[in-house]
C-alpha atoms as a PDB file:
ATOM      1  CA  UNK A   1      84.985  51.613  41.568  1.00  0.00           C
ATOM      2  CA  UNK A   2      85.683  54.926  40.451  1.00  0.00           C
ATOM      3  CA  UNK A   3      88.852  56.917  42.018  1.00  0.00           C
ATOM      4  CA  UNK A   4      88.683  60.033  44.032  1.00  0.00           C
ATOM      5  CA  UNK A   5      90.455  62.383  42.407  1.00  0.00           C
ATOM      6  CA  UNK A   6      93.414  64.006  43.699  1.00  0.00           C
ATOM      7  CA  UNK A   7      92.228  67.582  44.775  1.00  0.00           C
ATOM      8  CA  UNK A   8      93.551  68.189  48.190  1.00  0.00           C
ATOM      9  CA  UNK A   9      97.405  68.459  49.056  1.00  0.00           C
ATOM     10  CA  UNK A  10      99.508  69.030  52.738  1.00  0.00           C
ATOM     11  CA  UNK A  11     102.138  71.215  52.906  1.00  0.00           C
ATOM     12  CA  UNK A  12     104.694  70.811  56.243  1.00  0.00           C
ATOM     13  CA  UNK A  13     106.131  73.640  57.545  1.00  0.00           C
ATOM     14  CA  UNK A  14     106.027  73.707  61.668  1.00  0.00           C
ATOM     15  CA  UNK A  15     109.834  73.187  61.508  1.00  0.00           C
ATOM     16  CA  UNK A  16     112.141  76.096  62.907  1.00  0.00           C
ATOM     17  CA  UNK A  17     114.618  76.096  60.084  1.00  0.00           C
ATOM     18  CA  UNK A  18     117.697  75.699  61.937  1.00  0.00           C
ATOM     19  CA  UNK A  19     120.174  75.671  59.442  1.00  0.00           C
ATOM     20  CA  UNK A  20     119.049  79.606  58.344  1.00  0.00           C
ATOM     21  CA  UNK A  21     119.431  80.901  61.455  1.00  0.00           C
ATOM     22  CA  UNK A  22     119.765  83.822  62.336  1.00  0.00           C
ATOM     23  CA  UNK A  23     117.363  85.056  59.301  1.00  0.00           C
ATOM     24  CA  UNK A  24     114.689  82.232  60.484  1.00  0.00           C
ATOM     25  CA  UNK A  25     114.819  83.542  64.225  1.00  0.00           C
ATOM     26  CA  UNK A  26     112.023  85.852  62.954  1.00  0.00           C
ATOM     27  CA  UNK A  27     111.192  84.680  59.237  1.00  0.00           C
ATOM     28  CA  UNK A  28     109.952  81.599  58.404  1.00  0.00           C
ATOM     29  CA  UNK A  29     112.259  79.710  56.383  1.00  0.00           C
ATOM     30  CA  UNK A  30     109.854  79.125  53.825  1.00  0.00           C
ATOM     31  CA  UNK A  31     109.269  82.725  53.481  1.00  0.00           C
ATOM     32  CA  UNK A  32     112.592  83.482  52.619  1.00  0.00           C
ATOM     33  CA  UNK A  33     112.576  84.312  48.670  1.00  0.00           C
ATOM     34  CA  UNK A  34     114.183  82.891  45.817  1.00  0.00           C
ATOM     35  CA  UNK A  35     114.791  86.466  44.219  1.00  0.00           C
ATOM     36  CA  UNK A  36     111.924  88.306  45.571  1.00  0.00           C
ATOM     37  CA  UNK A  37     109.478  85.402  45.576  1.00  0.00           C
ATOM     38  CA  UNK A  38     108.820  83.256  49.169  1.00  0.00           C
ATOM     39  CA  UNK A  39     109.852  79.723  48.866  1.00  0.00           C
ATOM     40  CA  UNK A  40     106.669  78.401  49.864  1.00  0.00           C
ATOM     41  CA  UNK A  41     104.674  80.107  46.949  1.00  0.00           C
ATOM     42  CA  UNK A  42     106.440  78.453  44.220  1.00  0.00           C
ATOM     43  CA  UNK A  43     105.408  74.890  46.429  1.00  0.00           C
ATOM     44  CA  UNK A  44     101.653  76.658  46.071  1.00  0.00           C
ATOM     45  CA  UNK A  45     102.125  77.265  42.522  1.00  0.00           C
ATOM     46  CA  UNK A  46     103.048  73.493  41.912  1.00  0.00           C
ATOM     47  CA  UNK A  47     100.085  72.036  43.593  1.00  0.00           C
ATOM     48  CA  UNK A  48      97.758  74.475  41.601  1.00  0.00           C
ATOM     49  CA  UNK A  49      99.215  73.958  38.876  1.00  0.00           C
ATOM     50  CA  UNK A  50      98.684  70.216  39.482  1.00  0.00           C
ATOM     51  CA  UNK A  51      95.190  70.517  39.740  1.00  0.00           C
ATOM     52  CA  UNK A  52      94.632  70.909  43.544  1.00  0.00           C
ATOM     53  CA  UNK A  53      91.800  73.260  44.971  1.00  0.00           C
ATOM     54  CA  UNK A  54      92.523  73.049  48.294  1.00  0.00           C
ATOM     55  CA  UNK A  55      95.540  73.051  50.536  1.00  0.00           C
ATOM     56  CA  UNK A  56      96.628  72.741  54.306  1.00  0.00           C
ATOM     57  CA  UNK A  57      99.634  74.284  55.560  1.00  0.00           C
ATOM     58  CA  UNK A  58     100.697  72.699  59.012  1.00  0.00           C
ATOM     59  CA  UNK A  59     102.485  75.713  60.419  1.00  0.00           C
ATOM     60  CA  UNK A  60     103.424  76.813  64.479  1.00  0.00           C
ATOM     61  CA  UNK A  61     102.859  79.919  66.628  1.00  0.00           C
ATOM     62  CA  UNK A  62     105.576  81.405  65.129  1.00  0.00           C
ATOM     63  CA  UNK A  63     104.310  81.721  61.149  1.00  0.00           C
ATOM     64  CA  UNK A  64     101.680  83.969  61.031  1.00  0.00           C
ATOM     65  CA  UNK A  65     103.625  85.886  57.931  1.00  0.00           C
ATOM     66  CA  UNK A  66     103.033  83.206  56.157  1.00  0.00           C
ATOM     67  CA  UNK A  67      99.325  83.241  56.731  1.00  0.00           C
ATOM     68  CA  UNK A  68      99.444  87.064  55.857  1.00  0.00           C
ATOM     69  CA  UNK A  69     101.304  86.304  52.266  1.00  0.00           C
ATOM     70  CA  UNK A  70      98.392  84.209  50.869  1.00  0.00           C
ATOM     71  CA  UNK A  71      95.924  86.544  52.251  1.00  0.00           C
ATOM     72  CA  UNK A  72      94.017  89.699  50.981  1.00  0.00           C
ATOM     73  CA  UNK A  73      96.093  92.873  52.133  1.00  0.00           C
ATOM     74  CA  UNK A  74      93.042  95.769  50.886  1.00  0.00           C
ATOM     75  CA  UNK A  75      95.031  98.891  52.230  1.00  0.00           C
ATOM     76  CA  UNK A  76      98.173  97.624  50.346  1.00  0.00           C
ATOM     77  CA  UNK A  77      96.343  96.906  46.970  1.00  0.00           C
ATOM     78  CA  UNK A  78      94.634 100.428  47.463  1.00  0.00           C
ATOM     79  CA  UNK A  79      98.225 102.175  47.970  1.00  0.00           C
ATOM     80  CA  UNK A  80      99.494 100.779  45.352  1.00  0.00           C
ATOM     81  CA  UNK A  81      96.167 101.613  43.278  1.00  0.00           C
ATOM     82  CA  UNK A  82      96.850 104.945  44.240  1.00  0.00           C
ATOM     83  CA  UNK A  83     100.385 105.440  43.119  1.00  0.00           C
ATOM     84  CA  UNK A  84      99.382 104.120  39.630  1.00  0.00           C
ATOM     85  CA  UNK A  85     101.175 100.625  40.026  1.00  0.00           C
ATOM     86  CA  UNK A  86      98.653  98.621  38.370  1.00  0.00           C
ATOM     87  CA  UNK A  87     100.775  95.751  37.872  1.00  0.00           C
ATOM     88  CA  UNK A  88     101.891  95.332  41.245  1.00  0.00           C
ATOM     89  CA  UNK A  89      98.090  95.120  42.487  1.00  0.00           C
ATOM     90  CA  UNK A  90      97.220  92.861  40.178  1.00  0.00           C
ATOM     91  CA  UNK A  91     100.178  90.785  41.974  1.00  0.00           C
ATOM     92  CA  UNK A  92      99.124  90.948  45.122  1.00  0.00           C
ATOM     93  CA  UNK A  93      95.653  90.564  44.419  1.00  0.00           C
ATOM     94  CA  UNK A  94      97.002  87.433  42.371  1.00  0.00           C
ATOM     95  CA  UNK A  95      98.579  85.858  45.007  1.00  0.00           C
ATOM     96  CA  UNK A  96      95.434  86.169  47.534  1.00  0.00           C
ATOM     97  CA  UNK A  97      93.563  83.706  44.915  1.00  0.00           C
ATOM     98  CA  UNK A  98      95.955  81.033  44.103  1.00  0.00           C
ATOM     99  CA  UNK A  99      93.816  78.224  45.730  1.00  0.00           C
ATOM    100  CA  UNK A 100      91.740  77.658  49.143  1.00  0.00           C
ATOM    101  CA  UNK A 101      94.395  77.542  52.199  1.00  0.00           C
ATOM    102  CA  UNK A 102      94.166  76.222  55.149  1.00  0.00           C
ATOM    103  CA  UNK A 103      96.209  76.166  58.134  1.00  0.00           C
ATOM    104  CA  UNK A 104      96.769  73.919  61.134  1.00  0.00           C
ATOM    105  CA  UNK A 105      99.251  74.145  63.891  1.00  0.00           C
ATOM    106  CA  UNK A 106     101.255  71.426  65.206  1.00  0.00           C
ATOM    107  CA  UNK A 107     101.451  71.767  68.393  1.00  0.00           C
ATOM    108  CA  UNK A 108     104.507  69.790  69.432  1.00  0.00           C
ATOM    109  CA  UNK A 109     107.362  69.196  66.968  1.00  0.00           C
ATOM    110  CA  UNK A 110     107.184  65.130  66.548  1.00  0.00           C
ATOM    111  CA  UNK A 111     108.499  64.710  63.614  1.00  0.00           C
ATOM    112  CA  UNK A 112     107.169  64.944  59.627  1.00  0.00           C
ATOM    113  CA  UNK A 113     105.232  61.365  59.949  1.00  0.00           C
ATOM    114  CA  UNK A 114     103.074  63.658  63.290  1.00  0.00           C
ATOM    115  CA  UNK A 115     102.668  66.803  61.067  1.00  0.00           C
ATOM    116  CA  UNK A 116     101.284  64.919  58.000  1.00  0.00           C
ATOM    117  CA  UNK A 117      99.071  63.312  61.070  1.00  0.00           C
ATOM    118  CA  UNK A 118      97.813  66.864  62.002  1.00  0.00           C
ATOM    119  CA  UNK A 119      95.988  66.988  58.541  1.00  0.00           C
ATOM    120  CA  UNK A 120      93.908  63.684  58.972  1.00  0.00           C
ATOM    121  CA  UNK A 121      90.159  65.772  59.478  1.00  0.00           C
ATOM    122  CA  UNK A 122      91.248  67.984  56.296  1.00  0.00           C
ATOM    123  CA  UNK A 123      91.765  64.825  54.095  1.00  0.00           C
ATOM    124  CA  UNK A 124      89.310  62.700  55.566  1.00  0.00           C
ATOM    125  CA  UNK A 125      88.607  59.388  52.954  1.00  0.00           C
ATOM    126  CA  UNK A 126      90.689  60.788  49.819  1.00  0.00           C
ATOM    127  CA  UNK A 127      93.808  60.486  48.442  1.00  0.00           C
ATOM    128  CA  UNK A 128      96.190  63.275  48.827  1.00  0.00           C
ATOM    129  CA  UNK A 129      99.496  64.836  47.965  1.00  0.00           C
ATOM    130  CA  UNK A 130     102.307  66.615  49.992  1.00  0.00           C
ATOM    131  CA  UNK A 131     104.711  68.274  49.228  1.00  0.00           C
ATOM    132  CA  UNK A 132     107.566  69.433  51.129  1.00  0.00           C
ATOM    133  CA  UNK A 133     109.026  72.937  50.890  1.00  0.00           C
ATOM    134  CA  UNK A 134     112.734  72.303  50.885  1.00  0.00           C
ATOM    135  CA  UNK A 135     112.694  70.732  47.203  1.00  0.00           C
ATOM    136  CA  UNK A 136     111.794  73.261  44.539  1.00  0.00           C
ATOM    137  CA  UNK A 137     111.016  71.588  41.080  1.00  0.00           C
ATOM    138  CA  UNK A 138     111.415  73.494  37.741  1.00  0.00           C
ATOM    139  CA  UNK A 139     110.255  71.411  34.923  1.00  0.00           C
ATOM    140  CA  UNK A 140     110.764  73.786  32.053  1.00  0.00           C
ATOM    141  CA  UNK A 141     108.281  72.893  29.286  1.00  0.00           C
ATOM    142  CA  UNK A 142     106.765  69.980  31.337  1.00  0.00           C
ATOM    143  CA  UNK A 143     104.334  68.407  33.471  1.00  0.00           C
ATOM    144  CA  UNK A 144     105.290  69.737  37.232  1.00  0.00           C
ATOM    145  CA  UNK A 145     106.548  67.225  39.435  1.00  0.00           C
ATOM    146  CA  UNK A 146     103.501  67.096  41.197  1.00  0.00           C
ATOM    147  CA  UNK A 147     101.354  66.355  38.235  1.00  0.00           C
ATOM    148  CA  UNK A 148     103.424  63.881  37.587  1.00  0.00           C
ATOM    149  CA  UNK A 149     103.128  61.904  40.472  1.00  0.00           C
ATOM    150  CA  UNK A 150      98.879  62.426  40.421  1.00  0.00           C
ATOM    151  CA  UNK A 151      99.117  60.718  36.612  1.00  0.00           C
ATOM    152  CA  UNK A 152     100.988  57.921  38.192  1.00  0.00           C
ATOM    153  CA  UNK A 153      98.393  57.067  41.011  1.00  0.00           C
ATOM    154  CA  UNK A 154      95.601  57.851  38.526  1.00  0.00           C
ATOM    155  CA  UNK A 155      97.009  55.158  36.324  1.00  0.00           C
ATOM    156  CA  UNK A 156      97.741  52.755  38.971  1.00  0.00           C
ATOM    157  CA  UNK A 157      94.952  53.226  41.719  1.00  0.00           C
ATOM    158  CA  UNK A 158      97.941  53.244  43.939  1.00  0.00           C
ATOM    159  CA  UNK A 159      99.949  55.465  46.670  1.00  0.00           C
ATOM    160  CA  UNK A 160     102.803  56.904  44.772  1.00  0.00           C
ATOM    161  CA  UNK A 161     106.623  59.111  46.191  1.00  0.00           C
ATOM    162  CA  UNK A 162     108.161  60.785  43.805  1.00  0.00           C
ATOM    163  CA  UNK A 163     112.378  60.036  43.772  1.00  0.00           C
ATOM    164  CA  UNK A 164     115.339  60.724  41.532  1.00  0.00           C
ATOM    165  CA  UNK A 165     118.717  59.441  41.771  1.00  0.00           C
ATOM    166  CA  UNK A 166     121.201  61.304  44.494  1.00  0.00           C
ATOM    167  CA  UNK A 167     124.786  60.972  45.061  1.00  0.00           C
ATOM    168  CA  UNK A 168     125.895  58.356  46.670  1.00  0.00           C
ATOM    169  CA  UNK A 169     127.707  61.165  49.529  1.00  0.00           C
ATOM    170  CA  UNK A 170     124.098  61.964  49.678  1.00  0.00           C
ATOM    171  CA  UNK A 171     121.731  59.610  50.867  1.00  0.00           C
ATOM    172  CA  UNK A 172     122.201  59.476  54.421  1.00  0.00           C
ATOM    173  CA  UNK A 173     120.245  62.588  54.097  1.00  0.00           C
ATOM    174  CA  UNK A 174     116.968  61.237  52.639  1.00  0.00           C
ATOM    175  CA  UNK A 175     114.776  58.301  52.930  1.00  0.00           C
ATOM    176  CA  UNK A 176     115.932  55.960  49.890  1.00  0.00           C
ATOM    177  CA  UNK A 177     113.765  53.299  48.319  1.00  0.00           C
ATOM    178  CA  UNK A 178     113.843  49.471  47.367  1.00  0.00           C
ATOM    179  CA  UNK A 179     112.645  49.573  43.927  1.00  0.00           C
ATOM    180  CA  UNK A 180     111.563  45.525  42.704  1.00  0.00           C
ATOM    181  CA  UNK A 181     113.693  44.553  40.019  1.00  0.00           C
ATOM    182  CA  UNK A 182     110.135  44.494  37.319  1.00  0.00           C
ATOM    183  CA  UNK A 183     110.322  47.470  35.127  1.00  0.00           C
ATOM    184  CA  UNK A 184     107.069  48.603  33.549  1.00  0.00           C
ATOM    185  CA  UNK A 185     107.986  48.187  29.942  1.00  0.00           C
ATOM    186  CA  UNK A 186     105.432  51.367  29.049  1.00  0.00           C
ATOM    187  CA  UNK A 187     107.162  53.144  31.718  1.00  0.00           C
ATOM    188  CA  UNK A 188     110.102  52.843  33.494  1.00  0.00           C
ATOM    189  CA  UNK A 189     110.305  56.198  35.691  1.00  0.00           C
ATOM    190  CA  UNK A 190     107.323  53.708  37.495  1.00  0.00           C
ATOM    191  CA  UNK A 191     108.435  51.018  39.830  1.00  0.00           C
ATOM    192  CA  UNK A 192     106.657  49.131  42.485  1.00  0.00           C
ATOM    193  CA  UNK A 193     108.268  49.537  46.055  1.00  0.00           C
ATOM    194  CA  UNK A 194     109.182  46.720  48.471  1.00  0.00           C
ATOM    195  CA  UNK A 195     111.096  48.691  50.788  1.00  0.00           C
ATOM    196  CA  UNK A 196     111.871  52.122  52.134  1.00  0.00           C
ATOM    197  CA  UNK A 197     114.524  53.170  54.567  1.00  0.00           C
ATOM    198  CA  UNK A 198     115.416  56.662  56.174  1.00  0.00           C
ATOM    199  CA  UNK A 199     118.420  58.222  56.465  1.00  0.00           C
ATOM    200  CA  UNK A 200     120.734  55.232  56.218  1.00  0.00           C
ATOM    201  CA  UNK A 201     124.544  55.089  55.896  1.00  0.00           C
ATOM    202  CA  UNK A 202     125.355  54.133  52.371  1.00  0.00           C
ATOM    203  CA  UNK A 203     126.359  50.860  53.080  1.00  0.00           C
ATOM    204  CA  UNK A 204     122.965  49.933  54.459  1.00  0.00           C
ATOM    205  CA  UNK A 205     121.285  52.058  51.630  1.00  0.00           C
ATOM    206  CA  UNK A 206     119.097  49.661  49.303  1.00  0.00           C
ATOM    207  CA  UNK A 207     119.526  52.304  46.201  1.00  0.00           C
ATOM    208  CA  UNK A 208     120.373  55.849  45.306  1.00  0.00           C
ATOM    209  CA  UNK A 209     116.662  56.607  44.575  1.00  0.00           C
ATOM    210  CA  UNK A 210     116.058  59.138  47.567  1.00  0.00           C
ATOM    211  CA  UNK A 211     112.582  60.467  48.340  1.00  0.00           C
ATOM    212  CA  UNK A 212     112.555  64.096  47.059  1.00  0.00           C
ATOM    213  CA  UNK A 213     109.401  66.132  48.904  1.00  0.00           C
ATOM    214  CA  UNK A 214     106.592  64.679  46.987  1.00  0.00           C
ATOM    215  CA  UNK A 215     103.830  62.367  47.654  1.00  0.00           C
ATOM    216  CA  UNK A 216     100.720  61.327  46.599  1.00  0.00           C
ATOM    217  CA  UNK A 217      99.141  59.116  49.346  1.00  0.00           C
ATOM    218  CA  UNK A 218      95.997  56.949  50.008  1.00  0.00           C
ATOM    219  CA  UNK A 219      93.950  57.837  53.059  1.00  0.00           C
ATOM    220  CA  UNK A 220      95.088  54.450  54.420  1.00  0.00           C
ATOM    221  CA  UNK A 221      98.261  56.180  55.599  1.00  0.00           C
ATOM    222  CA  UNK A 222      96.279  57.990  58.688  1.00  0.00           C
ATOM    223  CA  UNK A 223      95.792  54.624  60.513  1.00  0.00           C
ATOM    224  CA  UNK A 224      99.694  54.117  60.269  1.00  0.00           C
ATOM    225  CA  UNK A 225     100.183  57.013  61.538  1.00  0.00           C
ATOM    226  CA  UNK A 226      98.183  57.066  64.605  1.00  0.00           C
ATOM    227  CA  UNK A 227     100.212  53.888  66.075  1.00  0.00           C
ATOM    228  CA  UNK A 228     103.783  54.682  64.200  1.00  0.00           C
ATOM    229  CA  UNK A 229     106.303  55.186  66.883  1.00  0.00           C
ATOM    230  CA  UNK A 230     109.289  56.989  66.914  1.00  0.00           C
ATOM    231  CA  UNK A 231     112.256  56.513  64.415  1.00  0.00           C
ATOM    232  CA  UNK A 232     115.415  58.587  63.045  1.00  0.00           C
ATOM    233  CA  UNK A 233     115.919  61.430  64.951  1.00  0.00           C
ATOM    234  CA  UNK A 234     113.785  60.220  67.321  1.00  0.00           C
ATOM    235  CA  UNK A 235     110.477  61.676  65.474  1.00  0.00           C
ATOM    236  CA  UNK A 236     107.914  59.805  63.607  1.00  0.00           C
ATOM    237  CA  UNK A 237     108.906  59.229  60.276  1.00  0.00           C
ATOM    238  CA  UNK A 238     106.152  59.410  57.257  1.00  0.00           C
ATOM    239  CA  UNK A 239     108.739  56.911  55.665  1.00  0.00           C
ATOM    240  CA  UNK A 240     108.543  54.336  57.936  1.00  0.00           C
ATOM    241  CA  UNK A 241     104.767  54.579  58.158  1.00  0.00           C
ATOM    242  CA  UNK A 242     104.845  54.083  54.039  1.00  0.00           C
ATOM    243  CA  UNK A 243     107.076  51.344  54.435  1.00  0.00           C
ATOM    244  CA  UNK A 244     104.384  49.443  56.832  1.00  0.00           C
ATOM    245  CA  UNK A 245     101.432  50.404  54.163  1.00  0.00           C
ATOM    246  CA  UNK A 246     103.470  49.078  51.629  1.00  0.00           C
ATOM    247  CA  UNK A 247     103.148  45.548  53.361  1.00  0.00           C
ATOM    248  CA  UNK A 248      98.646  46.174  53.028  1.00  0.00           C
ATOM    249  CA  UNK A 249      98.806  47.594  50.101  1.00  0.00           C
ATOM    250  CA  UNK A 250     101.354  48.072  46.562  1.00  0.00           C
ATOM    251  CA  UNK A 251     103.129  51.468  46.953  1.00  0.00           C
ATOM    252  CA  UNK A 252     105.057  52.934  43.971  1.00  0.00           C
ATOM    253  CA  UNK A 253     108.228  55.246  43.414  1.00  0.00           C
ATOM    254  CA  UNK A 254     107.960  57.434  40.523  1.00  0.00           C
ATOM    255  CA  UNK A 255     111.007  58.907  39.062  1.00  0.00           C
ATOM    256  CA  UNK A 256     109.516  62.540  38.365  1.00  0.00           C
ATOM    257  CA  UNK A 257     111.183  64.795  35.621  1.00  0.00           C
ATOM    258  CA  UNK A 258     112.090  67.805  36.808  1.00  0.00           C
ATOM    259  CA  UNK A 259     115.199  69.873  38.179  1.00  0.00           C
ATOM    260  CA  UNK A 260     115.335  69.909  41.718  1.00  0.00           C
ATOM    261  CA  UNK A 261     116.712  72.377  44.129  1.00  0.00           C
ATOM    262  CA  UNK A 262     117.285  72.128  47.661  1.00  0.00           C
ATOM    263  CA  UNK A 263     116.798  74.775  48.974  1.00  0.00           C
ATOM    264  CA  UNK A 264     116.910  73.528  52.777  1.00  0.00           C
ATOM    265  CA  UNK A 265     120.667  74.147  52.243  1.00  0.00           C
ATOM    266  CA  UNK A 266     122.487  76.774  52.376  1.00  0.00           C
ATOM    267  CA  UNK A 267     124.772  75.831  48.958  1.00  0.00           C
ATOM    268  CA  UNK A 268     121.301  74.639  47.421  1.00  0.00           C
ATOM    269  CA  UNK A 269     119.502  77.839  47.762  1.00  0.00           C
ATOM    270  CA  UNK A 270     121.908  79.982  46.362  1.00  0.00           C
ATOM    271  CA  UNK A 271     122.461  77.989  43.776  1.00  0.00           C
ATOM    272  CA  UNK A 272     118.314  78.629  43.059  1.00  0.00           C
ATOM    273  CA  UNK A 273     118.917  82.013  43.647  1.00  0.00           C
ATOM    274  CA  UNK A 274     121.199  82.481  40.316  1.00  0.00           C
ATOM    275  CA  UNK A 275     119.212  80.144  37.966  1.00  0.00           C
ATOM    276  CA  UNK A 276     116.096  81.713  39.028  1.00  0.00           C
ATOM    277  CA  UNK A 277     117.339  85.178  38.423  1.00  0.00           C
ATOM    278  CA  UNK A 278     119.544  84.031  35.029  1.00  0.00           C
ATOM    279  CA  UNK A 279     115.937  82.896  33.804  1.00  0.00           C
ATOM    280  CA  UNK A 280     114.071  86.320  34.370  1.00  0.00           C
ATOM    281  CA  UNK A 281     114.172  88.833  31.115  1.00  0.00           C
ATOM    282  CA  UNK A 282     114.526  91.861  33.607  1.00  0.00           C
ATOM    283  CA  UNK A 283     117.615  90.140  35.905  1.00  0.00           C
ATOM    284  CA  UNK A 284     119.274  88.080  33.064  1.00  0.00           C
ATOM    285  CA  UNK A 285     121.516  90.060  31.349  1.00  0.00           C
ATOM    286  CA  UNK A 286     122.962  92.010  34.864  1.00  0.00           C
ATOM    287  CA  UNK A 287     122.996  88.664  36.436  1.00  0.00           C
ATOM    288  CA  UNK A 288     124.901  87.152  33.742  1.00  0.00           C
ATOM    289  CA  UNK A 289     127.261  89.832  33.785  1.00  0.00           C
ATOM    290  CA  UNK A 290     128.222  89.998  37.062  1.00  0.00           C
ATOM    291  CA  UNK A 291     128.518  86.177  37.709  1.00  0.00           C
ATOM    292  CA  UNK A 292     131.015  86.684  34.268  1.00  0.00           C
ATOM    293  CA  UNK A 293     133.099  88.742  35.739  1.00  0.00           C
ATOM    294  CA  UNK A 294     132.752  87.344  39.417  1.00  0.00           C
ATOM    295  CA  UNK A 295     134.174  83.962  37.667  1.00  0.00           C
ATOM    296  CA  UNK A 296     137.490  85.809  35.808  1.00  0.00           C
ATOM    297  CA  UNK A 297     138.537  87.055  39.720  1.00  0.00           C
ATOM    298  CA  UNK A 298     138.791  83.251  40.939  1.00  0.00           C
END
């Protein structure tokens, strides 16, 4: 049987984002820009740049900006028309066609398992990706991370999470994977699953190998879902519904390529901040200068 491609993708954000308060008590955390560019754009940019046409946002009452950023603004494009900035229209207009969106609200905040659930009538039988907006992936040169991750289920017909390797301080913040032992000898970043565990203390973590915001999933994963009760935190976990479809069905970890930011923390999104400005001709040299002499003062 032929497979469905991958043309549809989910992207989460209904969360408050707690740890950027006070800026998120009115701004969307994925709305806050890496240089002058919203977080949740460059996540957009991935998935079309992966090859998806269409994408649902799961948002809350309180992101309507967000809608606003991916849609037409006419009286702004016709200032700007106006005052002879060319460039800056075409920008705007730019962003407006990036790919079909789509929002949803989740109504109650259950967890990242219950928001992936919210997207069930948009997906419907295909396979899917998510992504999640607190890892940024720069793959300079490369496939993005995404596109990665699509290659790997095209190739094995198979629901696939992208990882890479974390610090061992580290993986009490993610869910971290039980890779089996067999190594594809025509690729190793592939490795079939045979366990999955969120948030653990290190000393019950089965690996390093944490689960970094990206997902390509069968549609199977909806009727886990729908009777997955509540784990960490008290929420229903999309890893622990994976980790009971990996007992129907062979799921795969895929260690993408890729340099990964997170910018869900503080540390991690200033640290995207200065690479993302360091690699931009017109911020560059200033950039460079200033962190220069920034460095000699401590």
């Amino acid at each position: 049987m032929k497979k469905i491609p991958v043309k549809k993708a989910v992207i989460p954000a209904a969360g408050l984002g707690t740890r950027f308060l006070p800026a998120t008590k009115a701004i969307p955390k994925e709305m806050l820009p890496i240089v002058d560019i919203p977080t949740v754009q460059y996540i957009v940019e991935e998935a079309v740049q992966s090859g998806i046409e269409e994408i649902l946002i799961i948002t809350n009452s309180n992101k309507h900006c967000m809608e606003n950023h991916f849609d037409k603004n006419y009286e702004l494009e016709a200032r700007l028309l106006e005052s002879g900035k060319q460039a800056e229209a075409d920008l705007i207009d730019r962003i407006a066609g990036l790919a079909n969106i789509y929002y949803v609200r989740q109504k109650e905040p259950k967890g990242l398992g219950h928001a992936i659930l919210c997207a069930k009538s948009f997906i419907g039988n295909e396979p899917f990706a998510v992504l999640l907006g607190d890892d940024v992936v720069i793959n300079e040169g490369g496939k993005p991370a995404l596109k990665q991750l699509i290659d790997a289920y095209e190739k094995m017909g198979a629901s696939v999470v992208g990882v890479q390797q974390v610090e061992e301080s580290q993986v009490h913040k993610y869910g971290i994977v039980a890779p089996s032992i067999h190594q594809f000898a025509e690729e190793s970043r592939l490795k079939k699953l045979y366990d999955m565990v969120e948030k653990p203390n290190l000393k019950d973590a089965p690996s390093n190998l944490a689960v970094l915001g990206r997902y390509v999933l069968k549609p199977e994963i909806f009727d886990y879902l729908e009777t997955q009760g509540a784990g960490t935190g008290g929420e229903i976990q999309l890893t622990d519904a994976i980790k009971r479809l990996m007992y129907a069905q062979t799921v795969y970890s895929y260690d993408f390529e890729g340099h990964r930011y997170d910018v869900g923390d503080k540390f991690g999104f200033i640290q995207a901040t200065l690479d993302f400005a360091l690699s931009r001709e017109d911020l560059h040299d200033s950039v460079a200068s200033y962190v220069k002499e920034l460095a000699a003062t401590l």
